[in-house]
Protein backbone atom coordinates (compact mmCIF):
# COMPACT_ATOMS: atom_id res chain seq x y z
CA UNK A 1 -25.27 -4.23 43.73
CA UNK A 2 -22.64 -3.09 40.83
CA UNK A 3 -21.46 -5.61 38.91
CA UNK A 4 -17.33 -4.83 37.25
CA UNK A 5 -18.40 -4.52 34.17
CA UNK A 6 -22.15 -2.57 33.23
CA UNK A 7 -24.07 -4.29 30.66
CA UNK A 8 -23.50 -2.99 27.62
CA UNK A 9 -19.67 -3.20 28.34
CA UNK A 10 -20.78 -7.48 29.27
CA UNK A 11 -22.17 -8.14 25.79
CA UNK A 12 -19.41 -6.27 24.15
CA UNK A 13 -17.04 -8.59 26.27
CA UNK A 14 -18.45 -11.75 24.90
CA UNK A 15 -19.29 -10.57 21.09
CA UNK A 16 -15.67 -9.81 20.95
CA UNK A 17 -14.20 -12.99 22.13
CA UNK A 18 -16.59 -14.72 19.55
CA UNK A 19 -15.53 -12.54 16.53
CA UNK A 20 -12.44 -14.37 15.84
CA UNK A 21 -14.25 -17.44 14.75
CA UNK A 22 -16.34 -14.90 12.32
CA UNK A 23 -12.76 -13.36 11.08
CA UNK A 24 -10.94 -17.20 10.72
CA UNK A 25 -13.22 -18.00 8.44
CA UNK A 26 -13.25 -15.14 6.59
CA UNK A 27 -9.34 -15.01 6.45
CA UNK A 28 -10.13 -18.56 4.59
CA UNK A 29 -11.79 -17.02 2.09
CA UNK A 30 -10.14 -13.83 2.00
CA UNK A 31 -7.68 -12.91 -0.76
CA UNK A 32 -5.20 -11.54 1.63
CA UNK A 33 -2.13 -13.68 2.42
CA UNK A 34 0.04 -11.76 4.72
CA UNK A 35 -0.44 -12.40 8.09
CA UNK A 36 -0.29 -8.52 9.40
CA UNK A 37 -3.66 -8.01 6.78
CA UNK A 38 -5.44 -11.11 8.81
CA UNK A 39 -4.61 -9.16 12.38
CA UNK A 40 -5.90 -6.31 10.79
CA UNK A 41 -9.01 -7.81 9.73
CA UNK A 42 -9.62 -9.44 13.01
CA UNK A 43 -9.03 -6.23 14.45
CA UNK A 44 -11.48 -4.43 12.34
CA UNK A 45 -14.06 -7.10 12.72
CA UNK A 46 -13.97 -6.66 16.55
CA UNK A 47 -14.50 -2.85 16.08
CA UNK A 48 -17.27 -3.16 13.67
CA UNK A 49 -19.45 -5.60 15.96
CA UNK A 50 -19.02 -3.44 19.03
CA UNK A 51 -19.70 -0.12 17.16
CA UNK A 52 -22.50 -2.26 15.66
CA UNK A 53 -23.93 -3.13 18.89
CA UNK A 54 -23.20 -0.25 20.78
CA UNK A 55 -25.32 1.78 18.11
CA UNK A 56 -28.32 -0.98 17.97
CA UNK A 57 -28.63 -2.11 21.11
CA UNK A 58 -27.52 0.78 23.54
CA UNK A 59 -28.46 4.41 24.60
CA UNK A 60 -25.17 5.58 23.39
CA UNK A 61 -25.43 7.45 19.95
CA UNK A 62 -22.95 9.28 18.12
CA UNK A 63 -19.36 8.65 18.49
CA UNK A 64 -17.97 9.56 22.13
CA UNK A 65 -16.28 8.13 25.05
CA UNK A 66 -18.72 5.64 25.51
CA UNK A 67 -18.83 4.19 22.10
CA UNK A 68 -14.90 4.62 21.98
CA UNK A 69 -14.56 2.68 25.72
CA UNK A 70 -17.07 0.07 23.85
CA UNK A 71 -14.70 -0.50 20.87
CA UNK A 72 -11.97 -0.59 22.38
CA UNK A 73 -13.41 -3.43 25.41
CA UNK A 74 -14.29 -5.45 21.98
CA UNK A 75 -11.18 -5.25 20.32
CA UNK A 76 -8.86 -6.32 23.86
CA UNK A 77 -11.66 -9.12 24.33
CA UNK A 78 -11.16 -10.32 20.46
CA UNK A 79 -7.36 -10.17 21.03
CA UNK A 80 -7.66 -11.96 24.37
CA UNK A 81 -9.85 -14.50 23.62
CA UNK A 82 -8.01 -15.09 20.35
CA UNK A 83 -4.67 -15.61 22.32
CA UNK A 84 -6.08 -17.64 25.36
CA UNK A 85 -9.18 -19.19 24.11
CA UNK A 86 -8.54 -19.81 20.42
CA UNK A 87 -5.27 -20.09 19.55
CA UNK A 88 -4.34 -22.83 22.25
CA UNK A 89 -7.29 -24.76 21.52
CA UNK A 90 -6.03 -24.72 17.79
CA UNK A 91 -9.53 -23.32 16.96
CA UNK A 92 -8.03 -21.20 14.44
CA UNK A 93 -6.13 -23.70 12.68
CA UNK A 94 -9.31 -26.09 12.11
CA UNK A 95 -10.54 -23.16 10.34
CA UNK A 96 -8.03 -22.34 8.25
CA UNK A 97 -5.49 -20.96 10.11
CA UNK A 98 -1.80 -21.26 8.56
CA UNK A 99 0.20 -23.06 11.60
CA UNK A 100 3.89 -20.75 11.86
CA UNK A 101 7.05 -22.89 10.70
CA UNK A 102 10.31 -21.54 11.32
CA UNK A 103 11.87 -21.23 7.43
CA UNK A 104 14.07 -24.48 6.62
CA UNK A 105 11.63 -27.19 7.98
């Protein structure tokens, strides 16, 4: 039986929709203010922890289209799970997330 998605492209899947968490509370702490820095961050963060697990815990070494397919699934699953999971949840406000208001109120 073949599953959608292989393994390795599984646990990349669900270490990227947990990452945010990770990067909210580092954007706590973080000296960065602007809110294009914190997307990068979160961004980065997803990337590391996939390249990170695609190089400890898979058969895939070096940097090719594997490892790139593997990033990439962990930095769509951070985004997604940020925006459907997180976000509406208010997750990432309870954790230090600035709520937007509209200048003048």
């Amino acid at each position: 039986m073949n599953l959608l998605l292989d393994n390795p492209q599984l646990w990349v899947l669900l270490i990227g929709s947990i990452v945010p968490l990770g990067g909210y509370l580092l954007n706590k702490v973080g000296p960065w203010v602007d809110e294009s820095t914190k997307a990068f961050v979160q961004v980065l963060l997803a990337a590391v922890a996939a390249a990170l697990y695609t190089a400890l815990d898979t058969d895939v070494f070096g940097w090719n289209d594997d490892t790139l397919q593997l990033v990439l699934t962990g930095i769509v699953s951070m985004l997604a799970a940020h925006k459907l999971l997180w976000k509406p949840a208010r997750v990432n406000e309870r954790l230090g997330a600035i709520e937007d208001v509209p200048e003048g109120k």
